[in-house]
Each structure stands twice: as C-alpha cells, then as structure tokens.
PDB file of N, CA and C in Angstrom:
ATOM      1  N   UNK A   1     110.903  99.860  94.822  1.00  0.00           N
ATOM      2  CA  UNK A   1     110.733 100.655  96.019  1.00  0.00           C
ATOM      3  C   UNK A   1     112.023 100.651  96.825  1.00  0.00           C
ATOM      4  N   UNK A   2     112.460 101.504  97.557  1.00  0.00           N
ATOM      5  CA  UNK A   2     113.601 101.512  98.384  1.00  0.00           C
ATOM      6  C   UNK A   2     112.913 100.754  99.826  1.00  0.00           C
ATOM      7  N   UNK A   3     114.256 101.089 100.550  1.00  0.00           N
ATOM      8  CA  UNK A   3     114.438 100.375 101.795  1.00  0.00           C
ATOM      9  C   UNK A   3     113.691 101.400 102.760  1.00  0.00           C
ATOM     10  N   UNK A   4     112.661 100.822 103.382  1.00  0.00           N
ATOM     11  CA  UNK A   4     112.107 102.125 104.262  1.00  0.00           C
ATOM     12  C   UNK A   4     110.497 102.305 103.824  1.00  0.00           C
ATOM     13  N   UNK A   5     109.874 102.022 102.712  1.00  0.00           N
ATOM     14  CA  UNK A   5     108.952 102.735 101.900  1.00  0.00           C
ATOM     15  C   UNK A   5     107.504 101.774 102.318  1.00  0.00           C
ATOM     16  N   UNK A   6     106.741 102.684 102.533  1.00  0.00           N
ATOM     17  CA  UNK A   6     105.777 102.029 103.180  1.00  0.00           C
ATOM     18  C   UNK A   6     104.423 102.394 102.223  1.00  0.00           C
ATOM     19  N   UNK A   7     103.146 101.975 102.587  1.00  0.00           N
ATOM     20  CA  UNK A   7     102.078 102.476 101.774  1.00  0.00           C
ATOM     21  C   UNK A   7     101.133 102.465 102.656  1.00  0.00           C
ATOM     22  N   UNK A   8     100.202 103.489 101.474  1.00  0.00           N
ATOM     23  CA  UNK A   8      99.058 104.151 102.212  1.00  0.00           C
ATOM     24  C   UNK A   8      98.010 104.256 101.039  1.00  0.00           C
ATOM     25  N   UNK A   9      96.590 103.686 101.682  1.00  0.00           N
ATOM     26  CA  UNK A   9      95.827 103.879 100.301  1.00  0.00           C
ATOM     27  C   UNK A   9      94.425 104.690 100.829  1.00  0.00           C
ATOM     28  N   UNK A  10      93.739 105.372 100.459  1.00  0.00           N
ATOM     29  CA  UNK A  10      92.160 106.085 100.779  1.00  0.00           C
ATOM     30  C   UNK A  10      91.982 107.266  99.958  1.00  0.00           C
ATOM     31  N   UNK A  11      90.901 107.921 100.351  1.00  0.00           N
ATOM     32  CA  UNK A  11      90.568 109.254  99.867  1.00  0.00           C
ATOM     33  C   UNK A  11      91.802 110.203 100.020  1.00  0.00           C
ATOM     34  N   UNK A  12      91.752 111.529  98.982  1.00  0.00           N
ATOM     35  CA  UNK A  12      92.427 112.479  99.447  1.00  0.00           C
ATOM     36  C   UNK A  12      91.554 113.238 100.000  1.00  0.00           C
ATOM     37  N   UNK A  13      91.612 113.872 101.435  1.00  0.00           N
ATOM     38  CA  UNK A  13      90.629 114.730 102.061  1.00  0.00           C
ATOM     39  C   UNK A  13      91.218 116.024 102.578  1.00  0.00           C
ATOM     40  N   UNK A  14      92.578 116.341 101.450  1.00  0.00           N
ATOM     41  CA  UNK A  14      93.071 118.169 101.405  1.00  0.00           C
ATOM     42  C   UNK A  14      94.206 117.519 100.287  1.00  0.00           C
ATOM     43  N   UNK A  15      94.551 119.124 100.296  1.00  0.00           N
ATOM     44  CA  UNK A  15      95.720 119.497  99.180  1.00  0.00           C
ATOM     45  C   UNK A  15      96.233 120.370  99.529  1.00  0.00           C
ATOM     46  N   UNK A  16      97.499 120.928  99.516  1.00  0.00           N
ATOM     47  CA  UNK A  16      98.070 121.989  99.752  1.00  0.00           C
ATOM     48  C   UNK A  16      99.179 122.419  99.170  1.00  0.00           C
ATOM     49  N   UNK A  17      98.259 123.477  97.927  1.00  0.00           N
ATOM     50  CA  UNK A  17      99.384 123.469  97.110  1.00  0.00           C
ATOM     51  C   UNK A  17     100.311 124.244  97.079  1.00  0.00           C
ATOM     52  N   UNK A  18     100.616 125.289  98.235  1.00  0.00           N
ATOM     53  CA  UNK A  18     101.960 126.055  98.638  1.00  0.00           C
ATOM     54  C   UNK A  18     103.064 125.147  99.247  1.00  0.00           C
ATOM     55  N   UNK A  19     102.283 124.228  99.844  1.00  0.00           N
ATOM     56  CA  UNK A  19     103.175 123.495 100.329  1.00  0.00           C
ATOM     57  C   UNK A  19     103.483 122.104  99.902  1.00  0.00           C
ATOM     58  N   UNK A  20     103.255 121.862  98.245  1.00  0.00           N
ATOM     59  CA  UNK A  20     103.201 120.692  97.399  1.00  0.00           C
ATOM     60  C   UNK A  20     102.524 119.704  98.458  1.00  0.00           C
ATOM     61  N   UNK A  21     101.085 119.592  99.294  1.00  0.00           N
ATOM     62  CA  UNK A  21     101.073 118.148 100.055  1.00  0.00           C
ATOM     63  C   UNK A  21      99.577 117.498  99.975  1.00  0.00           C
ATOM     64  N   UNK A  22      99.640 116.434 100.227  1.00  0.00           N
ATOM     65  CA  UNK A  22      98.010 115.947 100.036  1.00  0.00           C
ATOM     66  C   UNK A  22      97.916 115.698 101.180  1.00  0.00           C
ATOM     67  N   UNK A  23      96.609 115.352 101.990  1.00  0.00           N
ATOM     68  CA  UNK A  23      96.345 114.306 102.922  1.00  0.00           C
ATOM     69  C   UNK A  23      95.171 113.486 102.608  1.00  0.00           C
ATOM     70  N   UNK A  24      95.688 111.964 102.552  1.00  0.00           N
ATOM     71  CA  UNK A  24      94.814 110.914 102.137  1.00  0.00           C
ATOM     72  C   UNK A  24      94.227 110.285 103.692  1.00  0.00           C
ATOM     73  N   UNK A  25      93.334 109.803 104.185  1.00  0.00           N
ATOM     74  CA  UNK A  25      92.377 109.222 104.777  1.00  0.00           C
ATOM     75  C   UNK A  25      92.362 107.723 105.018  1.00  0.00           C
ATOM     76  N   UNK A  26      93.407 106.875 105.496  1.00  0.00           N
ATOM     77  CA  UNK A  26      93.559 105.518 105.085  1.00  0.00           C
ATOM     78  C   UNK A  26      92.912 105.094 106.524  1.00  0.00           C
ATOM     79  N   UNK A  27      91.964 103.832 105.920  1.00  0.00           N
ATOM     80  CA  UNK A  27      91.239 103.297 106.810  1.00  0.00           C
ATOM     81  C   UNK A  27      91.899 102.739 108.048  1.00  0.00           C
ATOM     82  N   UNK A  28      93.229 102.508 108.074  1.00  0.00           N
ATOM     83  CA  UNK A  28      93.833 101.349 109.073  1.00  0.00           C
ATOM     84  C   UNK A  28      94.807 102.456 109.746  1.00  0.00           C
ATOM     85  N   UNK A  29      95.609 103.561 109.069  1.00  0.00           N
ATOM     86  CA  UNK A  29      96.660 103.969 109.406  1.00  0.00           C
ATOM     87  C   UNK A  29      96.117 105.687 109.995  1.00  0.00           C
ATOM     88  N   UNK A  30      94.657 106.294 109.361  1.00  0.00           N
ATOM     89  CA  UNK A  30      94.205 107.601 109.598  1.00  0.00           C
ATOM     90  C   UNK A  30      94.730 108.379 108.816  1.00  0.00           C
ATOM     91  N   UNK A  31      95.044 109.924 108.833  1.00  0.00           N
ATOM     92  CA  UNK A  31      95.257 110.607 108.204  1.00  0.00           C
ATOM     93  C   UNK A  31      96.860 110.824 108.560  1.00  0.00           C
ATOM     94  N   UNK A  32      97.046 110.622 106.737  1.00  0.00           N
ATOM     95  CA  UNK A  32      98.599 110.875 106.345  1.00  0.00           C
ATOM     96  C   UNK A  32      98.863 111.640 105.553  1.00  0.00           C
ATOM     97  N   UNK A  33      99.768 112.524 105.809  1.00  0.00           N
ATOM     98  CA  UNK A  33     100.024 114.064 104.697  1.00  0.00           C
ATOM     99  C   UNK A  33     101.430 113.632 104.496  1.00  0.00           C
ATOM    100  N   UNK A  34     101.331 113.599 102.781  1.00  0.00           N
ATOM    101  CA  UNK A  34     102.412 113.131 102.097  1.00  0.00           C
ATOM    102  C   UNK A  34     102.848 114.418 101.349  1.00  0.00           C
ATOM    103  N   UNK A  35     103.701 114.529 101.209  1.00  0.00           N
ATOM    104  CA  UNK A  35     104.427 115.832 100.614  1.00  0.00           C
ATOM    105  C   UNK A  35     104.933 115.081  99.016  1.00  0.00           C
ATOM    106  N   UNK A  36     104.696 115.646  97.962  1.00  0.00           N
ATOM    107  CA  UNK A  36     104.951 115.723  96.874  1.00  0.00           C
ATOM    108  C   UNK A  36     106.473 116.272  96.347  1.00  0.00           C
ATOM    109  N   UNK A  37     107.256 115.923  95.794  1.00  0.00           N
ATOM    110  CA  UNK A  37     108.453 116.408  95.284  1.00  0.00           C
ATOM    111  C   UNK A  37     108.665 116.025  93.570  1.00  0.00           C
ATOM    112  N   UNK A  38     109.803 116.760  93.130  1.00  0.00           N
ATOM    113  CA  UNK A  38     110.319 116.429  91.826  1.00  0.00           C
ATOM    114  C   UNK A  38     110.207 115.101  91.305  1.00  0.00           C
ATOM    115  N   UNK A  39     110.779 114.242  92.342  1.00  0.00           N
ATOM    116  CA  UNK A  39     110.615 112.654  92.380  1.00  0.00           C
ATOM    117  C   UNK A  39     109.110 111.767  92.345  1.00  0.00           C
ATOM    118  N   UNK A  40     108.562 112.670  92.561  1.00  0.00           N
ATOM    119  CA  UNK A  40     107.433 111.778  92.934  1.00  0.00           C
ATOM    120  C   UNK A  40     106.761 111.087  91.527  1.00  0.00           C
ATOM    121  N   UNK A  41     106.182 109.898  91.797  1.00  0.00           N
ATOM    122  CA  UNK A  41     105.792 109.617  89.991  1.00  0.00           C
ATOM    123  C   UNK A  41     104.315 109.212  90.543  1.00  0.00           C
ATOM    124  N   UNK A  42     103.171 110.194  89.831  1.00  0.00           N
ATOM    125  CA  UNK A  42     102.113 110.178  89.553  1.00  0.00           C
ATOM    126  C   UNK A  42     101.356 108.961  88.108  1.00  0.00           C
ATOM    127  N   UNK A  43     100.681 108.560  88.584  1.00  0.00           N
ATOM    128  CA  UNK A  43      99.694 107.158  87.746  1.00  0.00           C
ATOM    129  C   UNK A  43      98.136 107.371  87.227  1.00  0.00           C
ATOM    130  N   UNK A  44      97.332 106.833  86.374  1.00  0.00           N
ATOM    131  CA  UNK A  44      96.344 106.674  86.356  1.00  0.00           C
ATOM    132  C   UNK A  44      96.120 105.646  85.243  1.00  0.00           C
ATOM    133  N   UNK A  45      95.681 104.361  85.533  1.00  0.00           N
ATOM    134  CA  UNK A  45      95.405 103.272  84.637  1.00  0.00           C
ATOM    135  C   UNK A  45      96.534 103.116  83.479  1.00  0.00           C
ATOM    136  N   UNK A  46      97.939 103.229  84.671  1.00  0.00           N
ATOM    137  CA  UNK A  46      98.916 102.955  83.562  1.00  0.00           C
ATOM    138  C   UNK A  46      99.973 103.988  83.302  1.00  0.00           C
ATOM    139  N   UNK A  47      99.206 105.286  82.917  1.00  0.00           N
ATOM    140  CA  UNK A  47      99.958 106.219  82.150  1.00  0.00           C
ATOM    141  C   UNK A  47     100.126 107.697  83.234  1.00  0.00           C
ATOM    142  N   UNK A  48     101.041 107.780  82.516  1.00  0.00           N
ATOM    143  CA  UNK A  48     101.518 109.153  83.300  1.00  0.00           C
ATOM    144  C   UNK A  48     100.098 110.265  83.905  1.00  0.00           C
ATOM    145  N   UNK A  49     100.579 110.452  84.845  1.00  0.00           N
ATOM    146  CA  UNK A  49      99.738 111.972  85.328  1.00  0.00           C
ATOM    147  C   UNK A  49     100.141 112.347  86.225  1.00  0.00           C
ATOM    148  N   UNK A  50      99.684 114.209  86.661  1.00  0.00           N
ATOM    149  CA  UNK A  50     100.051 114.929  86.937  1.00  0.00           C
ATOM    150  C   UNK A  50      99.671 116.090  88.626  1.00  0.00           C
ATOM    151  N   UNK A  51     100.173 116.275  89.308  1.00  0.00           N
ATOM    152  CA  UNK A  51      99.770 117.086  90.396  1.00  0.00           C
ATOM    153  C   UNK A  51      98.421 117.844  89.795  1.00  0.00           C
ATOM    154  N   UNK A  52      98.329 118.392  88.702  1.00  0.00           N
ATOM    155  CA  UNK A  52      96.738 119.264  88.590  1.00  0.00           C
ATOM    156  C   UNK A  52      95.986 117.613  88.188  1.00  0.00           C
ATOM    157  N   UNK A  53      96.182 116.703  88.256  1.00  0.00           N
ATOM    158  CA  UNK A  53      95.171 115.812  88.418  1.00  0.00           C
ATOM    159  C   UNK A  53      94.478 115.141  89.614  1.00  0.00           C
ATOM    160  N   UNK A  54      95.189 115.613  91.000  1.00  0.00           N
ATOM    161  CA  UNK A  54      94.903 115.433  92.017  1.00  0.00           C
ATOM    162  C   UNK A  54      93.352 116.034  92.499  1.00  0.00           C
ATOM    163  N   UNK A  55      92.489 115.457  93.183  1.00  0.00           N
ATOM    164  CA  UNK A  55      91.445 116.042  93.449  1.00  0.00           C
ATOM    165  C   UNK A  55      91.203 115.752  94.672  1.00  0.00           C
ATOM    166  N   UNK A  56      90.682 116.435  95.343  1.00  0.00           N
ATOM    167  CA  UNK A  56      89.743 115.925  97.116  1.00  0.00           C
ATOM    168  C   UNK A  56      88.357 114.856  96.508  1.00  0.00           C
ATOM    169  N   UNK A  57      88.657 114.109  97.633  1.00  0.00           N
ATOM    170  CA  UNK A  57      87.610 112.480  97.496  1.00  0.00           C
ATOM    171  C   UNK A  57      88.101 111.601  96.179  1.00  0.00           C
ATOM    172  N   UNK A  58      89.126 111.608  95.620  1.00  0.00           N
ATOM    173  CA  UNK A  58      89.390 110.777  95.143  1.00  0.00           C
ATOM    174  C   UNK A  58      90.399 109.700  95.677  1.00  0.00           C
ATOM    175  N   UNK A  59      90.177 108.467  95.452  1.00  0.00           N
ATOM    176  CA  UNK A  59      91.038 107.359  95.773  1.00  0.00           C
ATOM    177  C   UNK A  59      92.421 107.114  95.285  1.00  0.00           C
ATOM    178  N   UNK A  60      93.470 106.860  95.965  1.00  0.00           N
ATOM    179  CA  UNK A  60      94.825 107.432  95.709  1.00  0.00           C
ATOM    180  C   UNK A  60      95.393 106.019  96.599  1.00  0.00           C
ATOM    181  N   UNK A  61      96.822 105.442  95.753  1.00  0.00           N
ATOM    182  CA  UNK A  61      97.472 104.454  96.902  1.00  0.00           C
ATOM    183  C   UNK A  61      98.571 104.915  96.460  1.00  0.00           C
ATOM    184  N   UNK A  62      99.294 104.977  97.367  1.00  0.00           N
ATOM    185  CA  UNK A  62     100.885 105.750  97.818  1.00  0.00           C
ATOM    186  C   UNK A  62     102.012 105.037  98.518  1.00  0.00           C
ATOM    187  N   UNK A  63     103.012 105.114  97.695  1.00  0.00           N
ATOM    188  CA  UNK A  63     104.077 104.448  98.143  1.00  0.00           C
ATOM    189  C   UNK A  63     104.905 105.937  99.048  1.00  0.00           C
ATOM    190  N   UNK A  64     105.453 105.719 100.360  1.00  0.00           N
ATOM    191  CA  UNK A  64     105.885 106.731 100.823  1.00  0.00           C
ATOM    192  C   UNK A  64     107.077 106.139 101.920  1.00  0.00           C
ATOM    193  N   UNK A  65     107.816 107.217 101.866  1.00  0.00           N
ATOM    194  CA  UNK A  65     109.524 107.014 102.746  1.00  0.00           C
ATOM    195  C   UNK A  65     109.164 108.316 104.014  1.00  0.00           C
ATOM    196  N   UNK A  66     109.704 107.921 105.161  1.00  0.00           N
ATOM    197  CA  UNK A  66     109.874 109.043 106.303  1.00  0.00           C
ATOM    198  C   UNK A  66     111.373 109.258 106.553  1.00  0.00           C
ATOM    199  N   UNK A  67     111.753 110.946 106.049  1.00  0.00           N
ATOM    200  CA  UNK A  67     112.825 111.276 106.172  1.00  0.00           C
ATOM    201  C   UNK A  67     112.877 112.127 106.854  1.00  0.00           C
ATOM    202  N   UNK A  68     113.109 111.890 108.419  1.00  0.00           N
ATOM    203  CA  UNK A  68     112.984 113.051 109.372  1.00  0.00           C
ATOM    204  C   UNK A  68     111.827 113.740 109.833  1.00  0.00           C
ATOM    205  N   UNK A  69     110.832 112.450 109.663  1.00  0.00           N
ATOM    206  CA  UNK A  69     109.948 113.566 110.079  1.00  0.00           C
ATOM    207  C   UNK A  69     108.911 113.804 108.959  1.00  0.00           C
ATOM    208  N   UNK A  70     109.317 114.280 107.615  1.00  0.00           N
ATOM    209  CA  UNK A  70     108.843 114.450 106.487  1.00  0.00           C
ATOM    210  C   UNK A  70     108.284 113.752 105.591  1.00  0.00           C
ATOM    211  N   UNK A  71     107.133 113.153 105.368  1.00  0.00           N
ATOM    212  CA  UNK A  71     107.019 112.003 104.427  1.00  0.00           C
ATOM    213  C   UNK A  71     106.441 112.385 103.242  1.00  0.00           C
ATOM    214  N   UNK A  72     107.445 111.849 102.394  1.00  0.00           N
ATOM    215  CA  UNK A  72     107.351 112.204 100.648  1.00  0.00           C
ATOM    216  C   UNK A  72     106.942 111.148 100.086  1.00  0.00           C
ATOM    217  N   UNK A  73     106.133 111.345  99.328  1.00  0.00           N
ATOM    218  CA  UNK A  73     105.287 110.458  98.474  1.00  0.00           C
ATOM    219  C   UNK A  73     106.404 109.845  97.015  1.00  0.00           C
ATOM    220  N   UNK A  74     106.683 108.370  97.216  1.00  0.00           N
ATOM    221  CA  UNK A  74     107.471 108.138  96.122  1.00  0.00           C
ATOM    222  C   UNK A  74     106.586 107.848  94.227  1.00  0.00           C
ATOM    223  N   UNK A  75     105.487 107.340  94.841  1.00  0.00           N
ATOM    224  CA  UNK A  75     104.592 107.164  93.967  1.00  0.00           C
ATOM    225  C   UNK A  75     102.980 107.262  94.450  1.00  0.00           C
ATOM    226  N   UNK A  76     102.414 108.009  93.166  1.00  0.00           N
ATOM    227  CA  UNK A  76     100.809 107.549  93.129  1.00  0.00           C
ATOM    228  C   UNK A  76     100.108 107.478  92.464  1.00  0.00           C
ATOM    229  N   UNK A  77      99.151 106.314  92.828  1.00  0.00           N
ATOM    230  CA  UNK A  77      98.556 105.785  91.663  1.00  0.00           C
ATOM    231  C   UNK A  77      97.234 106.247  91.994  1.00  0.00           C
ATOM    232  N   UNK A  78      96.687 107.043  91.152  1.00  0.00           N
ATOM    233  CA  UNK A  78      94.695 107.559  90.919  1.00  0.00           C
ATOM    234  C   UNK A  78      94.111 106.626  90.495  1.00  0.00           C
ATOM    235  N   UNK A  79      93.058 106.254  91.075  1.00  0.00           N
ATOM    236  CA  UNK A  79      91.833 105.288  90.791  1.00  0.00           C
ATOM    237  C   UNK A  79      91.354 105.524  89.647  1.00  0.00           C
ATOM    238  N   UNK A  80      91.256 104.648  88.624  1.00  0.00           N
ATOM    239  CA  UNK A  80      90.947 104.560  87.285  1.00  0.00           C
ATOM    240  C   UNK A  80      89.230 105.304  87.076  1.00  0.00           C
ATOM    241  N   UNK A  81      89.152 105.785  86.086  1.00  0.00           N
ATOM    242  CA  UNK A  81      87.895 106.951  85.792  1.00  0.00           C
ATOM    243  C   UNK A  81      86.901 105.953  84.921  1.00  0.00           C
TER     244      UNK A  81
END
C-alpha cells in the first residue's frame, strides 16, 4: 500500500458506471464513493476479477488514497460466493 491509503469495508449501495464509481456503506466511516481507475486491482477469494463483477449489496473492502479531493480505489476485494 502507499503512503496515504486508507480503508473502507461494507455494502456497495450504487455504481456509476459513466463515471467508473461505487459507493460502499461502511459502518464507522458512512458513505464513501470510490472512483475506479486503470490501476485499480479487483479480488475475489484470491483471483482476479473484474468491474462487471461489481454488484449493489454486495460486501466489498477497499484500500483507497485521497488525491484532491478524489478518492480512487487502489484495491478490492469481493466477499467470497
């Protein structure tokens, strides 16, 4: 993880996919809309996955950096099926 990178774990409760972003639901911190990029590395029990694997109400923990304002999701990991 870099210097700066914080986390966030709950439901996703939107998506927005014009604007690559989720917003997850974290019990302690509320609602956080993480923006998705090239960089971002998607998980599920290990192995690679993908933005069309994202769903609303699923459980998601996120490593994320604030750059101006903007917070991009460095990693996320989907709750195992």
């Amino acid at each position: 993880m870099k210097a700066g990178t914080q986390r966030v774990a709950g439901k996703i409760v939107g998506i927005n996919s014009d604007e690559r972003s989720i917003v997850v639901n974290d019990a302690q911190k509320g609602l956080q809309r993480l923006h998705i990029d090239k960089e971002t590395k998607f998980q599920r029990d290990g192995k690679a996955a993908t933005w069309a694997d994202l769903k609303v109400g699923e459980k998601v923990k996120a490593a994320f950096r604030d750059e101006g304002g903007k917070v991009h999701a460095e990693t996320l990991e989907l709750e195992a099926r």
